[in-house]
Each structure stands twice: as C-alpha cells, then as structure tokens.
C-alpha atoms as a PDB file:
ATOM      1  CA  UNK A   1     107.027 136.574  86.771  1.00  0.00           C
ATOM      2  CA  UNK A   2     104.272 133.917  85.247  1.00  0.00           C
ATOM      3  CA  UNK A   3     102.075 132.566  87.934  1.00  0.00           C
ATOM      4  CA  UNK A   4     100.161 129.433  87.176  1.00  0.00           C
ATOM      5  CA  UNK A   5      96.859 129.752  86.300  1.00  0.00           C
ATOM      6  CA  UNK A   6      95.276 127.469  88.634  1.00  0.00           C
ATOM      7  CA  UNK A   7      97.093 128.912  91.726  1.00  0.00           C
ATOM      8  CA  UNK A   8      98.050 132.534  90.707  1.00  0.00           C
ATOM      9  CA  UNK A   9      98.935 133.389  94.324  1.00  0.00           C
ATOM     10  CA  UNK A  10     100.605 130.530  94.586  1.00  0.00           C
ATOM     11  CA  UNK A  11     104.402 131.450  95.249  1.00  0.00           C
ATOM     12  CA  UNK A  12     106.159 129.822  92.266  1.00  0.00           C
ATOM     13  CA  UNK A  13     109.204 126.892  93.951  1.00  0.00           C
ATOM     14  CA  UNK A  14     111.781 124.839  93.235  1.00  0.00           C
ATOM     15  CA  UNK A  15     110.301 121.689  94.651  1.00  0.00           C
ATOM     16  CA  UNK A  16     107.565 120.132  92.372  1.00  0.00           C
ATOM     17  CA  UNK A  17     104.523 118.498  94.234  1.00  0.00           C
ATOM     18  CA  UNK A  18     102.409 115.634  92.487  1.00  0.00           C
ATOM     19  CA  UNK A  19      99.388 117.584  91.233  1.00  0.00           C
ATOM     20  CA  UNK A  20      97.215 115.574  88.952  1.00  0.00           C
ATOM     21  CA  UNK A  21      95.813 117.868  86.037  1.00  0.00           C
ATOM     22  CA  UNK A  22      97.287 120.637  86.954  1.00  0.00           C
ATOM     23  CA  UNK A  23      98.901 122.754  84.221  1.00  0.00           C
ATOM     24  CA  UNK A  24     101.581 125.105  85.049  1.00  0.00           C
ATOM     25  CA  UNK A  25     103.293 127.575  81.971  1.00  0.00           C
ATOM     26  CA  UNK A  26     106.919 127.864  83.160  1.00  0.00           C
ATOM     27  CA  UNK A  27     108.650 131.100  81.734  1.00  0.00           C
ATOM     28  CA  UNK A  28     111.559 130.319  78.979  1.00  0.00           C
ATOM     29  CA  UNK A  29     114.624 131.660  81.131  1.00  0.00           C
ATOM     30  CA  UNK A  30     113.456 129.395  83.605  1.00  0.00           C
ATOM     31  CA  UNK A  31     113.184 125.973  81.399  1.00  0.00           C
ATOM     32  CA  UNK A  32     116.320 127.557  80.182  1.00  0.00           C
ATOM     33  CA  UNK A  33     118.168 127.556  83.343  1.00  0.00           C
ATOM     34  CA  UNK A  34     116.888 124.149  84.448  1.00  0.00           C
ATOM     35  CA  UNK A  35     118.523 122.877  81.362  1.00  0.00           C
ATOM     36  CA  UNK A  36     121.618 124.403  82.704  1.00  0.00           C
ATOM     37  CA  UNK A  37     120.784 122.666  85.904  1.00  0.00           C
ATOM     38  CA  UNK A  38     120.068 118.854  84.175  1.00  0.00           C
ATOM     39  CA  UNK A  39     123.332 119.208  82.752  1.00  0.00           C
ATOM     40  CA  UNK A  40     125.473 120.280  85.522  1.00  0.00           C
ATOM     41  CA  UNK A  41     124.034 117.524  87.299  1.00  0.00           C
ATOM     42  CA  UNK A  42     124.902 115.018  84.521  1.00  0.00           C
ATOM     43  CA  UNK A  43     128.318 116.171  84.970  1.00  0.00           C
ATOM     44  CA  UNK A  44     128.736 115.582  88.257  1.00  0.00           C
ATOM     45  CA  UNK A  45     129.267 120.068  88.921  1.00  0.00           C
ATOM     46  CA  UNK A  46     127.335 122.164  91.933  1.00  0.00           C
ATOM     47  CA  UNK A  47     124.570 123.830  90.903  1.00  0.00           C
ATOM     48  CA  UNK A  48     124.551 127.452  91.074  1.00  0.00           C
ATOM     49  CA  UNK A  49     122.241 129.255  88.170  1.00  0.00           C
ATOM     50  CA  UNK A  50     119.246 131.543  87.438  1.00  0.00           C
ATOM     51  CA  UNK A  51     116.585 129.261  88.787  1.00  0.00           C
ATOM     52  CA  UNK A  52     117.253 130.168  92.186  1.00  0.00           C
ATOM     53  CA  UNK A  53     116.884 133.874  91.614  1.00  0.00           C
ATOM     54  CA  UNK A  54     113.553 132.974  89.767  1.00  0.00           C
ATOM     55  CA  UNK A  55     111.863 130.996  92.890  1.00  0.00           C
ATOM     56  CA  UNK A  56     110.482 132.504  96.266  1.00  0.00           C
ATOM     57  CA  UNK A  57     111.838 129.358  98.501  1.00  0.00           C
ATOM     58  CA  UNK A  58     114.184 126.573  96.913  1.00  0.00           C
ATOM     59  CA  UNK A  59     115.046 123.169  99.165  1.00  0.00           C
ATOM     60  CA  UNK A  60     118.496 122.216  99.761  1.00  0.00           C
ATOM     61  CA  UNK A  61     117.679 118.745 101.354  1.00  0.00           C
ATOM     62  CA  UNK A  62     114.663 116.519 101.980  1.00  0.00           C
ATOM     63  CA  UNK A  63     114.549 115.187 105.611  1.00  0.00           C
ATOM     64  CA  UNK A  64     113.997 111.423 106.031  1.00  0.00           C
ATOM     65  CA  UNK A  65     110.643 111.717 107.131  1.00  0.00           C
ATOM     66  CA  UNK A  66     109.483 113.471 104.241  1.00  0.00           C
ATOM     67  CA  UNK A  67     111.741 110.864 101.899  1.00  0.00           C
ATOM     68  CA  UNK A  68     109.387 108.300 103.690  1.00  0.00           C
ATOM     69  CA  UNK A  69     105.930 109.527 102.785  1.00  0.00           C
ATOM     70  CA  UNK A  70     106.418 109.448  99.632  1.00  0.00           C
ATOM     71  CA  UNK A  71     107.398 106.376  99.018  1.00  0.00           C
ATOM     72  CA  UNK A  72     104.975 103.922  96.901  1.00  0.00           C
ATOM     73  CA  UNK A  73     102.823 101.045  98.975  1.00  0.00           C
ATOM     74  CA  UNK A  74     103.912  97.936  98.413  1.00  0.00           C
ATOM     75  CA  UNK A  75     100.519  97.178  96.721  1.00  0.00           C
ATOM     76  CA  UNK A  76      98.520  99.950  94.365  1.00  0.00           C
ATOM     77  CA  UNK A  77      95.170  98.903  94.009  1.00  0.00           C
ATOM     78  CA  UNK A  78      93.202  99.213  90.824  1.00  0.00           C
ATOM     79  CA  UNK A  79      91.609  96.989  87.932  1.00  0.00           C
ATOM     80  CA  UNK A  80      94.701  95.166  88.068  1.00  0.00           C
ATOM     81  CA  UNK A  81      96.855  95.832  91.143  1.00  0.00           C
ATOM     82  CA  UNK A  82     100.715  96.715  90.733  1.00  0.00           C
ATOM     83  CA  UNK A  83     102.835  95.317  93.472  1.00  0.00           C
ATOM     84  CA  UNK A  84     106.204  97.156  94.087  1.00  0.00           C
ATOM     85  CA  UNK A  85     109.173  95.595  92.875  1.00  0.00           C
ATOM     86  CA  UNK A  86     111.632  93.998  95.940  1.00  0.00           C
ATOM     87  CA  UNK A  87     114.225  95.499  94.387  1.00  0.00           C
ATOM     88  CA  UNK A  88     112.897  98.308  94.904  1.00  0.00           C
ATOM     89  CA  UNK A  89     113.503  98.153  98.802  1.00  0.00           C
ATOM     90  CA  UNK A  90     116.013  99.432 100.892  1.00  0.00           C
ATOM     91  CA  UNK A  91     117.860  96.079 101.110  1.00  0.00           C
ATOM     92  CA  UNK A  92     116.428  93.768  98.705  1.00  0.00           C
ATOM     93  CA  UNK A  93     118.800  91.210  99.448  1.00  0.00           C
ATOM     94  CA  UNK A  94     118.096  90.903 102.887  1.00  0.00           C
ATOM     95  CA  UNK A  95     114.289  91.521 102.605  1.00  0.00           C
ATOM     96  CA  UNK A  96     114.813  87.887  99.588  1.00  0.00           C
ATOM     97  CA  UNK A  97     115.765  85.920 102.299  1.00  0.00           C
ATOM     98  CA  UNK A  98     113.271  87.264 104.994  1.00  0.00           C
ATOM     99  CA  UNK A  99     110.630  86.161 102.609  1.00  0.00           C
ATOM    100  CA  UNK A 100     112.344  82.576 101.748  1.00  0.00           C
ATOM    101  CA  UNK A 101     112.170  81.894 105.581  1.00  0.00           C
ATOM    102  CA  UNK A 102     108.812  83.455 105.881  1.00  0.00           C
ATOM    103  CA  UNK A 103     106.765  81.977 103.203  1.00  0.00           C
ATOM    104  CA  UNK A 104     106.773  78.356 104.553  1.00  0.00           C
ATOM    105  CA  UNK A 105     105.220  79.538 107.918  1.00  0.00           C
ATOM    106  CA  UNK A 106     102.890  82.304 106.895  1.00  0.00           C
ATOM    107  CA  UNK A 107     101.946  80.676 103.723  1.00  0.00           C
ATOM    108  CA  UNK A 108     101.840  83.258 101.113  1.00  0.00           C
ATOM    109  CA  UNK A 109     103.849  86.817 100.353  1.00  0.00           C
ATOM    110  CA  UNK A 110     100.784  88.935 101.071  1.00  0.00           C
ATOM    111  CA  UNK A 111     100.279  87.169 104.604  1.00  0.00           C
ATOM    112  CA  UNK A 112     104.280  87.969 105.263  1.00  0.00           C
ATOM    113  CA  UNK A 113     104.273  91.422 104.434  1.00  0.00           C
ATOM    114  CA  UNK A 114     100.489  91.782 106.812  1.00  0.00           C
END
C-alpha cells in the first residue's frame, strides 16, 4: 500500500485530519472506491466497499466532544477578521433573540458574546 511521504509510518485512515501543506498520494482503487462511497451516500444507501479493507482503523461515529473541538470560534482573527455566521449555531433562532434582548444592556455584539 502507498504511504504518504511526509509520514511513511504513518498508518494510512479513514478519518482525514486538517494538515496544512501536507501532501498525501492516495492509490487509484482507493479514490476509486471513495467514489463508490460519495455516491452511495448521495443516494441515501449504507456504505459497505473497498475502502475499508484499504485502511488500518476506520471511525464509525464521532463523539460529541470531539464534534465540539472542532468547531470554528466565533471570531478568526487576521488582517481582516471573519466572524461566524449565527446561522451557523446550534439554534440560531433562539441565539437572534438572545442577542435582541442583550444588545441594549451590554451595548454591543462582541460585549454579549464576552
């Protein structure tokens, strides 16, 4: 099996992490059973293919602490910061009419969310 070249004793996975730079040559039966996969998914069908027999470890779920730490600040900082959308929370409905009543008294949306 290919092995990246930056982490050849890396066991090859499933589960992609965010690794900036890092190049990775996937073999074609694998890119070919993922496209299986994308399209199973698409129709709504269990996955069941190659890819699994390719990997060392595959993940079946993603516990909600681990859903949690990856989730984007509200606030990226950089030459021009990106604040994160409120629909993007949980309940954006509810968190609308937190800050409606919140504004007034704490003055501004960054002072709510502090």
């Amino acid at each position: 099996m290919d092995r990246c070249k930056d982490l050849p004793t890396a066991p090859a996975g499933v589960e992609l992490d965010q690794l900036d730079g890092l190049q990775v040559e996937i073999p074609a039966k694998a890119l070919a059973a993922l496209a299986e996969i994308l399209d199973q998914i698409a129709k709504g069908r269990a996955v069941d293919t190659d890819l699994v027999k390719l990997a060392h470890w595959t993940r079946r779920h993603i516990n909600s602490n681990e859903l949690a730490a990856c989730q984007l600040p509200r606030v990226i900082q950089g030459k021009r910061p990106t604040t994160k959308p409120e629909s993007w929370y949980g309940q954006p409905e509810l968190l609308q009419e937190i800050l409606e009543l919140a504004i007034p008294v704490r003055g501004n949306k960054a002072a709510v969310f502090k």
